[in-house]
PDB file of N, CA and C in Angstrom:
ATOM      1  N   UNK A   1     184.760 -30.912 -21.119  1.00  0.00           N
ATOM      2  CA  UNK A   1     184.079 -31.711 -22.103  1.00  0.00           C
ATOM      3  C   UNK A   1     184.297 -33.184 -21.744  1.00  0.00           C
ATOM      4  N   UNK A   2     183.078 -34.188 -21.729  1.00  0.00           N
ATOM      5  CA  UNK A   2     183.394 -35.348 -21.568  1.00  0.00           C
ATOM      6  C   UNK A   2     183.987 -36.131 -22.168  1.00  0.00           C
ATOM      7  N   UNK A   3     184.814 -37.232 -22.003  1.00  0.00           N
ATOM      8  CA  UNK A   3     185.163 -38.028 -22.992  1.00  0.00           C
ATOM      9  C   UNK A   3     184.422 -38.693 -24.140  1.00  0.00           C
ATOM     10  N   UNK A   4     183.105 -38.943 -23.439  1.00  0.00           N
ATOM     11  CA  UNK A   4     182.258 -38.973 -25.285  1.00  0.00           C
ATOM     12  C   UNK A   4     182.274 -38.216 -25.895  1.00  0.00           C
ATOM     13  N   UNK A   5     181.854 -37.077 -25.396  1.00  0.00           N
ATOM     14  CA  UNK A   5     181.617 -36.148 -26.690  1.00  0.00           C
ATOM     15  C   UNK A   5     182.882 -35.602 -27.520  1.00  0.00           C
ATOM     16  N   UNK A   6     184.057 -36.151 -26.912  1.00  0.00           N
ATOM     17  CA  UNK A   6     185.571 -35.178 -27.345  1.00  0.00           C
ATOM     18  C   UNK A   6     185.328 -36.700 -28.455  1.00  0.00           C
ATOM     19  N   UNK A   7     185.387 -37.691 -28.376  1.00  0.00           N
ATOM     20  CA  UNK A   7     184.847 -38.898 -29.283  1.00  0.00           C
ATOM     21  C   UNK A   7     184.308 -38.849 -30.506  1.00  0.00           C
ATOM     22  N   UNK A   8     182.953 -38.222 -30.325  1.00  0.00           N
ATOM     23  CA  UNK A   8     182.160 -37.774 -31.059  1.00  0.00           C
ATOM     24  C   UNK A   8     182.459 -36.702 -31.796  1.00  0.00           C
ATOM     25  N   UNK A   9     182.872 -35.527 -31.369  1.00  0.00           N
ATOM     26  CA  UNK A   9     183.173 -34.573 -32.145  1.00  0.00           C
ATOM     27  C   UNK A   9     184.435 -34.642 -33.026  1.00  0.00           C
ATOM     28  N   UNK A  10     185.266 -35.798 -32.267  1.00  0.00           N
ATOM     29  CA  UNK A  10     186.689 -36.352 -33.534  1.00  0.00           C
ATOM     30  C   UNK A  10     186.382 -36.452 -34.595  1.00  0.00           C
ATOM     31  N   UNK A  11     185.502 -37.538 -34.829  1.00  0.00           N
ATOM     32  CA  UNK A  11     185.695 -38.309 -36.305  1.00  0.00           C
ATOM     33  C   UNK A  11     184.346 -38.743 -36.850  1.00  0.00           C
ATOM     34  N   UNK A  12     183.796 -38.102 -35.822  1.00  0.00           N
ATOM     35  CA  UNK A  12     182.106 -38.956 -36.237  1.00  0.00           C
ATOM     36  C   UNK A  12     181.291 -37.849 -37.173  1.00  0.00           C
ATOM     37  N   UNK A  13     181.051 -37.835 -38.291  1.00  0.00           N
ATOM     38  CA  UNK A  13     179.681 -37.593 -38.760  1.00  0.00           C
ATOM     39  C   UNK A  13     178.429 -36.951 -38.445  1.00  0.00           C
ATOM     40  N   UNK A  14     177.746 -36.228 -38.848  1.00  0.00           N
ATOM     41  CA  UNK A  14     176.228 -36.295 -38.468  1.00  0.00           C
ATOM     42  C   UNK A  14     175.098 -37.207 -39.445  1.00  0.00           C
ATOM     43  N   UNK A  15     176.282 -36.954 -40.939  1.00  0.00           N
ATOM     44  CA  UNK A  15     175.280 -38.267 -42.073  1.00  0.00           C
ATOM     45  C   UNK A  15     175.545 -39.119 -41.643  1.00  0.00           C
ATOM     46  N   UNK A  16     174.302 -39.708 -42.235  1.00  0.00           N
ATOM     47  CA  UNK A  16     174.036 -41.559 -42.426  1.00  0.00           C
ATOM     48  C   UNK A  16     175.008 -42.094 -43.687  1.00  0.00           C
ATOM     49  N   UNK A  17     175.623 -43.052 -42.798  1.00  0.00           N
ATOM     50  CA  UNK A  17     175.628 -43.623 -44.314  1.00  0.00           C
ATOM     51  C   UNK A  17     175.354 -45.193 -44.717  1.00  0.00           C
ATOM     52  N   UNK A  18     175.308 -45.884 -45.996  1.00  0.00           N
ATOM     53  CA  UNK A  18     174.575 -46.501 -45.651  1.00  0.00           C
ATOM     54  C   UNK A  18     176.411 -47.836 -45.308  1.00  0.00           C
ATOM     55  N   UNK A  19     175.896 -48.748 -45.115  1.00  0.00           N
ATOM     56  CA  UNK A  19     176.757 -49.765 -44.390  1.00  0.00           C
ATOM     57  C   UNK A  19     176.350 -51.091 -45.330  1.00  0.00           C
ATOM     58  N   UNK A  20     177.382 -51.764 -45.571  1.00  0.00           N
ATOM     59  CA  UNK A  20     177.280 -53.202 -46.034  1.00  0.00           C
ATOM     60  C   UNK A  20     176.491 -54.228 -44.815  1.00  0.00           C
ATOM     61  N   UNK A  21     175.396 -54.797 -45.265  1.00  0.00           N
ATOM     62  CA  UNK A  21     175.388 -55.968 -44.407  1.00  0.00           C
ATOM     63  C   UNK A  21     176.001 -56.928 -44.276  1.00  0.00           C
ATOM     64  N   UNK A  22     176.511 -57.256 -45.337  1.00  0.00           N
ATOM     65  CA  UNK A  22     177.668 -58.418 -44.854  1.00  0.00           C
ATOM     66  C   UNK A  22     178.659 -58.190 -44.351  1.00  0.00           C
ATOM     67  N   UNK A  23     179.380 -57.177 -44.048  1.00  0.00           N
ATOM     68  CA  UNK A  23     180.699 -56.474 -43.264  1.00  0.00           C
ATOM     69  C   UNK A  23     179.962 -56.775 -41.665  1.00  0.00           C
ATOM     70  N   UNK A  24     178.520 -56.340 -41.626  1.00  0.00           N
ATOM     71  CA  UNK A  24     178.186 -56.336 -40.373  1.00  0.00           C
ATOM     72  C   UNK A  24     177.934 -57.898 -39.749  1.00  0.00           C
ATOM     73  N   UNK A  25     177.522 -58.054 -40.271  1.00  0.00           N
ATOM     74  CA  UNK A  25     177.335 -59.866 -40.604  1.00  0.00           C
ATOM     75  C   UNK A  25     178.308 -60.715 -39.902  1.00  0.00           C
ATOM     76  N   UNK A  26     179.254 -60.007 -40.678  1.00  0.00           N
ATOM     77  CA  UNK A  26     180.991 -60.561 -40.754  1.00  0.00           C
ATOM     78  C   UNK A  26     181.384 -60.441 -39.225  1.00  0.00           C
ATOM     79  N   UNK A  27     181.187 -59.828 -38.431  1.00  0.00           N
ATOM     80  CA  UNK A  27     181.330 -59.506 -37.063  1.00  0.00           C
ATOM     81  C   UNK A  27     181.231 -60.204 -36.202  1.00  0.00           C
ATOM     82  N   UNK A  28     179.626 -61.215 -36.223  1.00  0.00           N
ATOM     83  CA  UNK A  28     179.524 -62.165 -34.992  1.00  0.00           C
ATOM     84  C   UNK A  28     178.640 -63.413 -36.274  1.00  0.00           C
ATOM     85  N   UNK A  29     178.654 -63.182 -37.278  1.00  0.00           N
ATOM     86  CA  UNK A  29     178.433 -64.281 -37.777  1.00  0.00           C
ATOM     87  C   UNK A  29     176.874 -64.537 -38.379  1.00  0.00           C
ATOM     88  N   UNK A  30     176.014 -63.470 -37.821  1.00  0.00           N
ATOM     89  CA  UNK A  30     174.697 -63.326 -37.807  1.00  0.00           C
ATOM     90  C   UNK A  30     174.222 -61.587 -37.715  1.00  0.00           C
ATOM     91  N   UNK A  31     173.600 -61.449 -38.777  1.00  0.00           N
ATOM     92  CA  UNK A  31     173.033 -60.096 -38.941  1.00  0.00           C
ATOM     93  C   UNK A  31     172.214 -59.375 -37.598  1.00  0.00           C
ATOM     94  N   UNK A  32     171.471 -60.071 -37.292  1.00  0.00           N
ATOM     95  CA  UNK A  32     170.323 -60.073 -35.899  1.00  0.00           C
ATOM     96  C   UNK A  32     171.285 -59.711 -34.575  1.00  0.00           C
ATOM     97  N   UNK A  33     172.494 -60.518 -34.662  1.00  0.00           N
ATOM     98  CA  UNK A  33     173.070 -60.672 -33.842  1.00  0.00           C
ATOM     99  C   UNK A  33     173.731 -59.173 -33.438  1.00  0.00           C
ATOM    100  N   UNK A  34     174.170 -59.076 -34.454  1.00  0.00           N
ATOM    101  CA  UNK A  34     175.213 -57.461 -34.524  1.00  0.00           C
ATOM    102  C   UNK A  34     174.489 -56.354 -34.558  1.00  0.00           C
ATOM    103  N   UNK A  35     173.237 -56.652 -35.069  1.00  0.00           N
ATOM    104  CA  UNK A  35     172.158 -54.818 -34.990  1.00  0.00           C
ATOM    105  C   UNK A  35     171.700 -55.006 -33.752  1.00  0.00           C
ATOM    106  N   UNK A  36     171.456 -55.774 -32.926  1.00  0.00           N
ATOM    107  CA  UNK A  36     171.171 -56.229 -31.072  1.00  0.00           C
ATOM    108  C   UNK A  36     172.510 -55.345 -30.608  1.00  0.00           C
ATOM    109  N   UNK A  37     173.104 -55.817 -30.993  1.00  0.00           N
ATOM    110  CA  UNK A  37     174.307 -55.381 -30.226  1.00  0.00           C
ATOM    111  C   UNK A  37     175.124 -53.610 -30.490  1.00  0.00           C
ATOM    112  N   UNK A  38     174.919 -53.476 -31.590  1.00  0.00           N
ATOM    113  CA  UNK A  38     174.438 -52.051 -32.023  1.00  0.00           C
ATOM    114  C   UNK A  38     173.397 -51.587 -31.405  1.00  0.00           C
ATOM    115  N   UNK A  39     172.657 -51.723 -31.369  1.00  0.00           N
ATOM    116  CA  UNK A  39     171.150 -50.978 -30.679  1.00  0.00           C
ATOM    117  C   UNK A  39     171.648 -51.553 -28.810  1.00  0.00           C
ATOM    118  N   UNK A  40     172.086 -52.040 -28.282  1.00  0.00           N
ATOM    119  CA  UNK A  40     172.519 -52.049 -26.931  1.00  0.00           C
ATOM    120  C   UNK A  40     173.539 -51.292 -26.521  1.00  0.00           C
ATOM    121  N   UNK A  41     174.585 -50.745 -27.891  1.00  0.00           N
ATOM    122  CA  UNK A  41     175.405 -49.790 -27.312  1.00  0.00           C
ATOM    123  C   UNK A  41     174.718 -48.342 -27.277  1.00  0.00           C
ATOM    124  N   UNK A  42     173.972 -48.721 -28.598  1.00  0.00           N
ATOM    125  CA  UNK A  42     173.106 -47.079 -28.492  1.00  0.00           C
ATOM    126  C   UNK A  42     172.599 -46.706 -27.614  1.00  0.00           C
ATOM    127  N   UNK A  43     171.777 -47.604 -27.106  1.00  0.00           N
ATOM    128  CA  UNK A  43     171.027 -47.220 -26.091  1.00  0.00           C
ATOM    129  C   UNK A  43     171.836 -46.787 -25.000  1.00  0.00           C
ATOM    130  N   UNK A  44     172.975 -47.436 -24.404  1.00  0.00           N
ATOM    131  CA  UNK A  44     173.994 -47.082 -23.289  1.00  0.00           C
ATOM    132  C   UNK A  44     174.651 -45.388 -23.521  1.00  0.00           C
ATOM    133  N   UNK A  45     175.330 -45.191 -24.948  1.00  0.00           N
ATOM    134  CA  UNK A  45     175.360 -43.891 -25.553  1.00  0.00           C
ATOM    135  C   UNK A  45     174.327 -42.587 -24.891  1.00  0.00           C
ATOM    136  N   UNK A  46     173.117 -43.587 -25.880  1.00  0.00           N
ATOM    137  CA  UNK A  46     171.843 -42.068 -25.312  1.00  0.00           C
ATOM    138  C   UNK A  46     171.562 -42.173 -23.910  1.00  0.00           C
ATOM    139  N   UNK A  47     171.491 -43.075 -22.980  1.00  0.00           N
ATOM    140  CA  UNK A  47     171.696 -43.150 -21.751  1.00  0.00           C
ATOM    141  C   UNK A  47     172.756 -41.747 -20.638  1.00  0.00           C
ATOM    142  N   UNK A  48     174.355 -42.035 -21.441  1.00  0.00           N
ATOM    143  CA  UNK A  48     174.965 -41.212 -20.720  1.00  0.00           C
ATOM    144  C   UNK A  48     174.403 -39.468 -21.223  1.00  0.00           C
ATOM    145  N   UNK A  49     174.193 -39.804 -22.244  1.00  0.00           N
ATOM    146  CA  UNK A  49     174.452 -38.291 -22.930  1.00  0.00           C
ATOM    147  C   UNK A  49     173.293 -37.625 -22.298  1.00  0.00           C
ATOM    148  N   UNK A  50     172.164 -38.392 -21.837  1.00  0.00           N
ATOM    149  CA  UNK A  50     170.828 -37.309 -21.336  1.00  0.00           C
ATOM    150  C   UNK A  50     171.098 -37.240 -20.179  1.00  0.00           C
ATOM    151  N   UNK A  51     172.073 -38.136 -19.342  1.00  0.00           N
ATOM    152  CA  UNK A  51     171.965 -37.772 -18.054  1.00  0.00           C
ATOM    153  C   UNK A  51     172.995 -36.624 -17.888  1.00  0.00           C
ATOM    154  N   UNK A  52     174.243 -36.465 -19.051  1.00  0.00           N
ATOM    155  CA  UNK A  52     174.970 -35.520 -18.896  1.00  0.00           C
ATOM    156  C   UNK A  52     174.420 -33.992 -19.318  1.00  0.00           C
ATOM    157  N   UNK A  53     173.525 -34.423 -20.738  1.00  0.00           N
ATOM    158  CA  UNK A  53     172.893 -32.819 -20.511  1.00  0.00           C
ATOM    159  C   UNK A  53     172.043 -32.847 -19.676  1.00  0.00           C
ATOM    160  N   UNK A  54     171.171 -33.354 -19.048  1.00  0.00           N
ATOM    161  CA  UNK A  54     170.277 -33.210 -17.599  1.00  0.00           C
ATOM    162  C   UNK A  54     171.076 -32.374 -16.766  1.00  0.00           C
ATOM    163  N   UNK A  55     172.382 -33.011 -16.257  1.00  0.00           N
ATOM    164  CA  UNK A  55     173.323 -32.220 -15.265  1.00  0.00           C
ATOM    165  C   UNK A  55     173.833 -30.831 -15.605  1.00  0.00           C
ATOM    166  N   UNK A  56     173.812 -31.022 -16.652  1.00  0.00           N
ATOM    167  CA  UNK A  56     174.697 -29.423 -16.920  1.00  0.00           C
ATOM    168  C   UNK A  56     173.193 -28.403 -17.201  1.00  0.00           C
ATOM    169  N   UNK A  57     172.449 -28.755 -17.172  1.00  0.00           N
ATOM    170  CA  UNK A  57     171.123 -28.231 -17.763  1.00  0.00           C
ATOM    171  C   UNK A  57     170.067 -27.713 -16.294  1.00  0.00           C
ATOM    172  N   UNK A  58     170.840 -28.666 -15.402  1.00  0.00           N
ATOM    173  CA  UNK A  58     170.153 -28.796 -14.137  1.00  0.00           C
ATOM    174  C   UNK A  58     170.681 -27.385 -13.447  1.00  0.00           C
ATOM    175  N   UNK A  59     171.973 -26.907 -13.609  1.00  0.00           N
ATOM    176  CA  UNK A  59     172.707 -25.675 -13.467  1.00  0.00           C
ATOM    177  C   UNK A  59     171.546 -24.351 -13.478  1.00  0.00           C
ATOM    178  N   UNK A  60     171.059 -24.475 -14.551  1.00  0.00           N
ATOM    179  CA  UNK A  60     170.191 -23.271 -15.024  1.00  0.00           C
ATOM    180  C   UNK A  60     168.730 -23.290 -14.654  1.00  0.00           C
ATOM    181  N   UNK A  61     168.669 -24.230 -13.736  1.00  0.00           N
ATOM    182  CA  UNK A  61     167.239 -24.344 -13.845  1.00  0.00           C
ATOM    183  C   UNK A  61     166.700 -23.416 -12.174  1.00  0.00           C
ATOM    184  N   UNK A  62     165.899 -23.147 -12.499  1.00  0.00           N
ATOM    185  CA  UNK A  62     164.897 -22.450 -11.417  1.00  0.00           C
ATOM    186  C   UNK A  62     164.205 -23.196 -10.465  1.00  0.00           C
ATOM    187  N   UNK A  63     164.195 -23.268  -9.584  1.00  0.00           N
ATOM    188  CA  UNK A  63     162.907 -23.836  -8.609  1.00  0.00           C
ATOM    189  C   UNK A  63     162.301 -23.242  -7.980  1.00  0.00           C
ATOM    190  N   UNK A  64     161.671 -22.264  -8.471  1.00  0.00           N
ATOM    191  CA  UNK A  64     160.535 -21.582  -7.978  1.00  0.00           C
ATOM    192  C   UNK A  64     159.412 -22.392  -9.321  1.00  0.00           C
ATOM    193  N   UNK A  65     158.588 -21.880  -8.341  1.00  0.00           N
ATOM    194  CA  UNK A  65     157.236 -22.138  -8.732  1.00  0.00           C
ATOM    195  C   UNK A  65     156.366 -21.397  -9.230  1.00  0.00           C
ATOM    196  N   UNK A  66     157.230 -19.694  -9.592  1.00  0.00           N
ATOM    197  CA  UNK A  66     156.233 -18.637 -10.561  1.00  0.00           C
ATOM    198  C   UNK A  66     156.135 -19.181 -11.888  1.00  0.00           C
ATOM    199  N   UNK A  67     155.302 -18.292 -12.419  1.00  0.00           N
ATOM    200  CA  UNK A  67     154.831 -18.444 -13.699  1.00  0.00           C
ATOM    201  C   UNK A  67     154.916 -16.949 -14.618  1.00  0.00           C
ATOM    202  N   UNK A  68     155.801 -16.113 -13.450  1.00  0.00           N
ATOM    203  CA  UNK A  68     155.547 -14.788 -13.593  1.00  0.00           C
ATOM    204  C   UNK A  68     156.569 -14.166 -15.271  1.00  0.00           C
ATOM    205  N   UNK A  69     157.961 -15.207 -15.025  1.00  0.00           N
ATOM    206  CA  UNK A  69     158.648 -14.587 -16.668  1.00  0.00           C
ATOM    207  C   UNK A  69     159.334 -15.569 -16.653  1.00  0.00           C
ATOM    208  N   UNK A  70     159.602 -16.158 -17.875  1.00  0.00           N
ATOM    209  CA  UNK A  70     161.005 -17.149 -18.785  1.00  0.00           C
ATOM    210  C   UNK A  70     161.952 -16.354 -18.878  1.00  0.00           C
ATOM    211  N   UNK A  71     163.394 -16.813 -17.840  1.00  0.00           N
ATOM    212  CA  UNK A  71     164.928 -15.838 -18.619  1.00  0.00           C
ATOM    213  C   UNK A  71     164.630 -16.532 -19.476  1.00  0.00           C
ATOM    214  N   UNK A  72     165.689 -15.951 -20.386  1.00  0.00           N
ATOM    215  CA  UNK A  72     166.264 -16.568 -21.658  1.00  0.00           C
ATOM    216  C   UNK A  72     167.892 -16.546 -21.366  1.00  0.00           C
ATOM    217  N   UNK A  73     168.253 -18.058 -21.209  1.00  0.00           N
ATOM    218  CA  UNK A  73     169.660 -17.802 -21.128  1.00  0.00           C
ATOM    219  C   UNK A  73     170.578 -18.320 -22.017  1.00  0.00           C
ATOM    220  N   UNK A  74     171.449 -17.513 -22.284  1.00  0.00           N
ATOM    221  CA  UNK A  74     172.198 -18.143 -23.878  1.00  0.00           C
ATOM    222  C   UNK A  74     173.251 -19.516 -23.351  1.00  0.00           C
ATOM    223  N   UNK A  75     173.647 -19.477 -22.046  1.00  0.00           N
ATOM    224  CA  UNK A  75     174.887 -20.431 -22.345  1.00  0.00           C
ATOM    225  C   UNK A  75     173.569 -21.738 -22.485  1.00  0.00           C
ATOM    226  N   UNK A  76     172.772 -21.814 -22.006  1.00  0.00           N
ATOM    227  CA  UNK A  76     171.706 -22.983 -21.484  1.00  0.00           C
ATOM    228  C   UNK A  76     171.689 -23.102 -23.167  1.00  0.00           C
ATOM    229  N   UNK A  77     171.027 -22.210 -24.202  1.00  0.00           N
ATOM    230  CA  UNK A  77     170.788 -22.543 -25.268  1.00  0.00           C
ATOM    231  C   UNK A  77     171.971 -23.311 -26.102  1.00  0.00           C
ATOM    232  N   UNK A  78     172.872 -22.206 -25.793  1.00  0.00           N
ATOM    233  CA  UNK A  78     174.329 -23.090 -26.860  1.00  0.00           C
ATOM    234  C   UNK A  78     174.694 -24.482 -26.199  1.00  0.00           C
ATOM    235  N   UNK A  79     174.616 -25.068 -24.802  1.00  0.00           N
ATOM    236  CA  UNK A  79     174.553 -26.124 -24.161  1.00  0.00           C
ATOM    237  C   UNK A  79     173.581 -27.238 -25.068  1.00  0.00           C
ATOM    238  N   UNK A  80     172.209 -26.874 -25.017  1.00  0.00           N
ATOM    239  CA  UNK A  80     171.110 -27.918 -25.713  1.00  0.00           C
ATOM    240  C   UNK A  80     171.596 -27.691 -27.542  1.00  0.00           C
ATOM    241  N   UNK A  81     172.029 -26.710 -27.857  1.00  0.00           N
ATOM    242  CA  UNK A  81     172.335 -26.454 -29.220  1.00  0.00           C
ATOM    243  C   UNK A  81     173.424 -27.475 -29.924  1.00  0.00           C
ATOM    244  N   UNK A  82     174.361 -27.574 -29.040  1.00  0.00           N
ATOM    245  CA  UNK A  82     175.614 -28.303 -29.041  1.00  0.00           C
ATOM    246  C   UNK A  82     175.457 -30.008 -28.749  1.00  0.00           C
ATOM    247  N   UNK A  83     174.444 -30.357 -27.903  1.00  0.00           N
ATOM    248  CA  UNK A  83     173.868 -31.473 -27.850  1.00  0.00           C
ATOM    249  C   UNK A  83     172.978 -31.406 -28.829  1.00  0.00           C
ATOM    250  N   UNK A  84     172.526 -30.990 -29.674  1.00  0.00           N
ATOM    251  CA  UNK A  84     171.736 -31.335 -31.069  1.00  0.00           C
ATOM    252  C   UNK A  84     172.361 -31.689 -32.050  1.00  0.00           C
ATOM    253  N   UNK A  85     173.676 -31.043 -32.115  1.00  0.00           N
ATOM    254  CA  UNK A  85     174.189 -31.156 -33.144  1.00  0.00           C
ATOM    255  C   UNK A  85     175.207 -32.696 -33.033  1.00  0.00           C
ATOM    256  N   UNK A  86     175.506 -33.060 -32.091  1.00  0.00           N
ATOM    257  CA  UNK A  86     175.568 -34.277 -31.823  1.00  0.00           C
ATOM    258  C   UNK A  86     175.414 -35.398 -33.088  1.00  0.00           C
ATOM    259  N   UNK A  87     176.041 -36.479 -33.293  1.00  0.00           N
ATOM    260  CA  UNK A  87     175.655 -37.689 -33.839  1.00  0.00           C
ATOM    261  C   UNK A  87     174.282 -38.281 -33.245  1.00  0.00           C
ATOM    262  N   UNK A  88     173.711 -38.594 -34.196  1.00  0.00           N
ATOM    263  CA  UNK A  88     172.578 -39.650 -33.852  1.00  0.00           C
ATOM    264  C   UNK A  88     173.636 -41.147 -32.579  1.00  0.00           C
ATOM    265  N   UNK A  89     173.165 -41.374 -31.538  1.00  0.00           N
ATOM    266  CA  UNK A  89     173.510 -42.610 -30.817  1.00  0.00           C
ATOM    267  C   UNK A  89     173.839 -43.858 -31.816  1.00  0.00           C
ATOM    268  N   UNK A  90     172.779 -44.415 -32.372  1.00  0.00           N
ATOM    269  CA  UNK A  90     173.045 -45.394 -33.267  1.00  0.00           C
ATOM    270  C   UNK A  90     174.020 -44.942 -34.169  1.00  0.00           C
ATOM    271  N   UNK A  91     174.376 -43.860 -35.049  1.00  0.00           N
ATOM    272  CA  UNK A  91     175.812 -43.583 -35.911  1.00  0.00           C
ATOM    273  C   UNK A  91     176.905 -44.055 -34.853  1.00  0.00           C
ATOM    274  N   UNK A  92     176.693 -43.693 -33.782  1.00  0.00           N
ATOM    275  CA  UNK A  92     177.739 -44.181 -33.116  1.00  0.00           C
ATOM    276  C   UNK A  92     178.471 -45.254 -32.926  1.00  0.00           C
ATOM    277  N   UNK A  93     177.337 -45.728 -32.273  1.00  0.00           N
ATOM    278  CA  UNK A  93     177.539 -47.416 -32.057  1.00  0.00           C
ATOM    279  C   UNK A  93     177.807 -48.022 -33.039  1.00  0.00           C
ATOM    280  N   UNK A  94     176.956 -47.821 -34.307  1.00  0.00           N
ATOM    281  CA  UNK A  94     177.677 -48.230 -35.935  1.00  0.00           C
ATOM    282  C   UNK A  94     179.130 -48.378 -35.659  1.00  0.00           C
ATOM    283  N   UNK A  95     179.689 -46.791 -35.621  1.00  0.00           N
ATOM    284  CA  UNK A  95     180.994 -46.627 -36.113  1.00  0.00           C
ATOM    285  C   UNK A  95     181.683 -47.687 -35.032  1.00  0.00           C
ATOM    286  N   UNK A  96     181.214 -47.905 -34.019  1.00  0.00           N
ATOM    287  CA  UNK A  96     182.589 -48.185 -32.917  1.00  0.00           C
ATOM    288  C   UNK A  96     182.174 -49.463 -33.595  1.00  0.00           C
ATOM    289  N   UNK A  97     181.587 -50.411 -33.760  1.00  0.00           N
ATOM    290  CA  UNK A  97     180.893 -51.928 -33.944  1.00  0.00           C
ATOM    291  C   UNK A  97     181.676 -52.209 -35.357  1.00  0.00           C
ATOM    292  N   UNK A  98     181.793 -51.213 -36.078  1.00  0.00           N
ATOM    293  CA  UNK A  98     182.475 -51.249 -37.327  1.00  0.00           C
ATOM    294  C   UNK A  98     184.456 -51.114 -36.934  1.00  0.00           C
ATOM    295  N   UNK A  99     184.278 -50.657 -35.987  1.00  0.00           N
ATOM    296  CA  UNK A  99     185.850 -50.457 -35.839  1.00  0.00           C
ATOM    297  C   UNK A  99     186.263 -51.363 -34.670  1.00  0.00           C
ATOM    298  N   UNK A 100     185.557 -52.353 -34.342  1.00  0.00           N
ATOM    299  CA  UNK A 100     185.665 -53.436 -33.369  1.00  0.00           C
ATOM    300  C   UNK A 100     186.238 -52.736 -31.829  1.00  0.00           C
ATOM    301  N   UNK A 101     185.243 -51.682 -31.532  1.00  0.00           N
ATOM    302  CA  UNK A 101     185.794 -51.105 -30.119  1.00  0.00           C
ATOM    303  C   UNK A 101     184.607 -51.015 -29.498  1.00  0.00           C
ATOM    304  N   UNK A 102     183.569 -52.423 -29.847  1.00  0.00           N
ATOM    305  CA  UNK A 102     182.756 -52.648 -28.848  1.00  0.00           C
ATOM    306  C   UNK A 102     182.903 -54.188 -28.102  1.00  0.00           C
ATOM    307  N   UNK A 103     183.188 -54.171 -26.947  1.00  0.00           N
ATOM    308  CA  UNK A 103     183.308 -55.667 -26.203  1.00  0.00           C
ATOM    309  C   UNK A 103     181.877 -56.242 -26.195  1.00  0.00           C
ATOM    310  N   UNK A 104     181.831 -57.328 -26.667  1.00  0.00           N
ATOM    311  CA  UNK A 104     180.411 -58.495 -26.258  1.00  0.00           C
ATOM    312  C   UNK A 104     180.716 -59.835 -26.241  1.00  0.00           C
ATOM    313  N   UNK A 105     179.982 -60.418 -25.402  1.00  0.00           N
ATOM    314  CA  UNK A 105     180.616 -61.981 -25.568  1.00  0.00           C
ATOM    315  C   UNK A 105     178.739 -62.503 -25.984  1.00  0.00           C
ATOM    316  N   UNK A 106     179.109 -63.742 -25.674  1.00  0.00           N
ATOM    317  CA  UNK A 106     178.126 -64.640 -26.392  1.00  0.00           C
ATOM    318  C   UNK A 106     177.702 -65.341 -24.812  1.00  0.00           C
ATOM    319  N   UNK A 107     176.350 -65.564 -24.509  1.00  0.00           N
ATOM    320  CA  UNK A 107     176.513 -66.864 -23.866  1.00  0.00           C
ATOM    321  C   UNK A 107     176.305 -67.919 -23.941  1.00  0.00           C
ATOM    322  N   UNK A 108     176.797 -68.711 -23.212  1.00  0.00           N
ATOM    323  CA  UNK A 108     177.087 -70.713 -23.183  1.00  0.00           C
ATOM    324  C   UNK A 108     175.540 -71.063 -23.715  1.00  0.00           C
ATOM    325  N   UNK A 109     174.858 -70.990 -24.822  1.00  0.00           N
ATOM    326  CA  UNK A 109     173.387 -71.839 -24.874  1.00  0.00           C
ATOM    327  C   UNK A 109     173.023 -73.210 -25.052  1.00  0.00           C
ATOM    328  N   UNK A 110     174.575 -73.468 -25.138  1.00  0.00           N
ATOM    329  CA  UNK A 110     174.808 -75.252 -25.369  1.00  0.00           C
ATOM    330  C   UNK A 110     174.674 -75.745 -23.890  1.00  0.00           C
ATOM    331  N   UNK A 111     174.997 -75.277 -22.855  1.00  0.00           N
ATOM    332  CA  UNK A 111     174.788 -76.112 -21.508  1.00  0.00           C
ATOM    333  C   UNK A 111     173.985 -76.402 -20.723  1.00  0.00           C
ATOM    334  N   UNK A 112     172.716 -75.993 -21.804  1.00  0.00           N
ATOM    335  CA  UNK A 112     171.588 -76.794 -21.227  1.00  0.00           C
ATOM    336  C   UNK A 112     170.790 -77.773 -22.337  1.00  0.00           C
ATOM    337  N   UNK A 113     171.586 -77.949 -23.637  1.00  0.00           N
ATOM    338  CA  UNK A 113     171.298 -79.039 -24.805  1.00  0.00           C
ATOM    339  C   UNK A 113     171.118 -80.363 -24.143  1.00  0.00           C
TER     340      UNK A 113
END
């Protein structure tokens, strides 16, 4: 099991819930600022996670070119099953952004004033 998902399956949720904006606010000082930065970890999140079920998914796959029958294979199903049940990406990034275990810096926009 990867280290995200042993992550994910700790402590995370599948509800929404809803979140103070000003807690989020409170973070970098600007609302805009912190849902950017939320939605950039998400995206990195859903990034690893499709390329990791791709790989393990890639295991089961066929390369032939009939059309003649579909196996049906169970570990393949409980594999994509288990990635469904998954957190939404963005819950994620929430939680870590909320628990300050996402690194971002700012850059210099004053040095060209």
């Amino acid at each position: 099991m990867s280290k995200l998902r042993r992550q994910m399956s700790a402590n995370t949720s599948n509800v929404v819930e809803t979140k103070s904006l000003i807690d989020i606010k409170d973070q970098t000082g600007n609302l805009y600022e912190s849902i950017a930065i939320i939605a950039k970890r998400a995206n990195q999140i859903n990034i690893t996670l499709k390329e990791e079920l791709h790989n393990k998914l890639e295991e089961f796959a066929s390369h032939t070119d009939s059309l003649e029958e579909i196996h049906e294979n169970k570990e393949q199903i409980e594999i994509s099953k288990a990635y469904e049940r998954m957190p939404n990406p963005a819950i994620l990034a929430t939680q870590e952004f909320m628990e300050k275990k996402i690194y971002y810096r700012k850059n210099d926009s004053d040095l060209f004033s």
